[in-house]
Protein backbone atom coordinates (compact mmCIF):
# COMPACT_ATOMS: atom_id res chain seq x y z
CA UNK A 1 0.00 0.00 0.00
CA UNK A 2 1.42 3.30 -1.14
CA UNK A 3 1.14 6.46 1.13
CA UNK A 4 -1.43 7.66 -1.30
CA UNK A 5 -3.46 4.80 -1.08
CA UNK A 6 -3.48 5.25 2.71
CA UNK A 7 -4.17 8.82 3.05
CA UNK A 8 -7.26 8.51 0.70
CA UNK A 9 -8.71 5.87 2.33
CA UNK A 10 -8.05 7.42 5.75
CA UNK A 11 -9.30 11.19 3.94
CA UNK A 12 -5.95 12.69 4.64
CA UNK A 13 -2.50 14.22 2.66
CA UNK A 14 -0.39 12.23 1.68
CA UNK A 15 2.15 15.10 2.30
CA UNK A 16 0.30 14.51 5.75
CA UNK A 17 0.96 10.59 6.09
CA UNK A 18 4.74 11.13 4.82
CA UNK A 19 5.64 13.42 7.72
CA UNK A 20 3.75 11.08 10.10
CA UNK A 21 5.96 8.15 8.96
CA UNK A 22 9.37 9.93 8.69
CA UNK A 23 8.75 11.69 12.38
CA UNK A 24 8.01 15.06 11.60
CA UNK A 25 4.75 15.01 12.32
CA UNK A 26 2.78 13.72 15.80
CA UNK A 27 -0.89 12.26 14.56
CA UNK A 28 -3.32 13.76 16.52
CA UNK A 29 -5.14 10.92 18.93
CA UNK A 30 -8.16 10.96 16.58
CA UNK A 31 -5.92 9.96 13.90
CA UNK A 32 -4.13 7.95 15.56
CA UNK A 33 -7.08 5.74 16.28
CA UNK A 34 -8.02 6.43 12.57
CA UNK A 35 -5.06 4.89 11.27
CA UNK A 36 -5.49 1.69 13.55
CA UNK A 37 -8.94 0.96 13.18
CA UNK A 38 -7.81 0.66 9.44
CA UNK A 39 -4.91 -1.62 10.00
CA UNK A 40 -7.16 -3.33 12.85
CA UNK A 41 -4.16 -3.08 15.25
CA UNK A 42 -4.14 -1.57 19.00
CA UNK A 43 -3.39 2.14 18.75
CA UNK A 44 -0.74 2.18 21.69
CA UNK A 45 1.38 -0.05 19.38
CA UNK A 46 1.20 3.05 16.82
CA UNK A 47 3.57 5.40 18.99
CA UNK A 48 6.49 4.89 20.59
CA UNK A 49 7.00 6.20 24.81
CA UNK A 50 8.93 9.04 22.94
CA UNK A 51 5.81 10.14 20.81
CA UNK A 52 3.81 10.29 23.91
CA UNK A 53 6.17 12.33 25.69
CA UNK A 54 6.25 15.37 22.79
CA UNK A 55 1.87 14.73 22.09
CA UNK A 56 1.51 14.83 26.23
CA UNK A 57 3.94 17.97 26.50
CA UNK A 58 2.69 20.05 23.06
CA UNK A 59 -0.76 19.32 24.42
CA UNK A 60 -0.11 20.44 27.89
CA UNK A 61 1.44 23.76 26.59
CA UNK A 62 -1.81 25.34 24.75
CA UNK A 63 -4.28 26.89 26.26
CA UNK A 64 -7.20 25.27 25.87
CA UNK A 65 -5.87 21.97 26.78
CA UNK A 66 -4.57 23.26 29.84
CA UNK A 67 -8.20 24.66 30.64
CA UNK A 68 -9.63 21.58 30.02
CA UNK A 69 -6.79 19.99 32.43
CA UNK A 70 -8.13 22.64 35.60
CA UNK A 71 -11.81 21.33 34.63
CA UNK A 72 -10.80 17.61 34.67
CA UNK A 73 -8.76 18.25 38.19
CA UNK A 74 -11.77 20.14 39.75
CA UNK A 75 -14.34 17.43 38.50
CA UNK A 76 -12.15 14.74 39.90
CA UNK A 77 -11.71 16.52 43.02
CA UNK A 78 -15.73 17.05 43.38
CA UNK A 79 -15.84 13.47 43.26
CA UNK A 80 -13.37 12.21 45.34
């Protein structure tokens, strides 16, 4: 299967699927589970520890994410 097969099948770039594959891209979770549901495979054996670090880190540095982080904490501490 070529890149280009992939990344119309999946309804991505294959620009997109190249820099996934070669590292200079992280796949968004969505995609991530995306790209697994296609090859039937679990999606935690798509990334590596080292992925999850830069995702967790990138994610943790916007915004909105860390927003949603304060809701989560206050939520869990409501029902603790």
């Amino acid at each position: 299967m070529t890149q280009e097969d992939l990344a119309n099948k999946l309804g991505l770039s294959r620009n997109y699927i190249n820099q996934v594959e070669n590292g200079r891209k992280i796949p968004s979770v969505q995609t991530i589970f995306k790209i697994a549901g296609f090859f039937k495979v679990n999606p935690g054996g798509l990334i590596s520890e080292e992925d999850s670090i830069i995702a967790l880190r990138s994610v943790i540095n916007h915004e909105e994410a860390q927003h949603t982080a304060d809701e989560l904490r206050n939520y869990i501490n409501t029902i603790k």
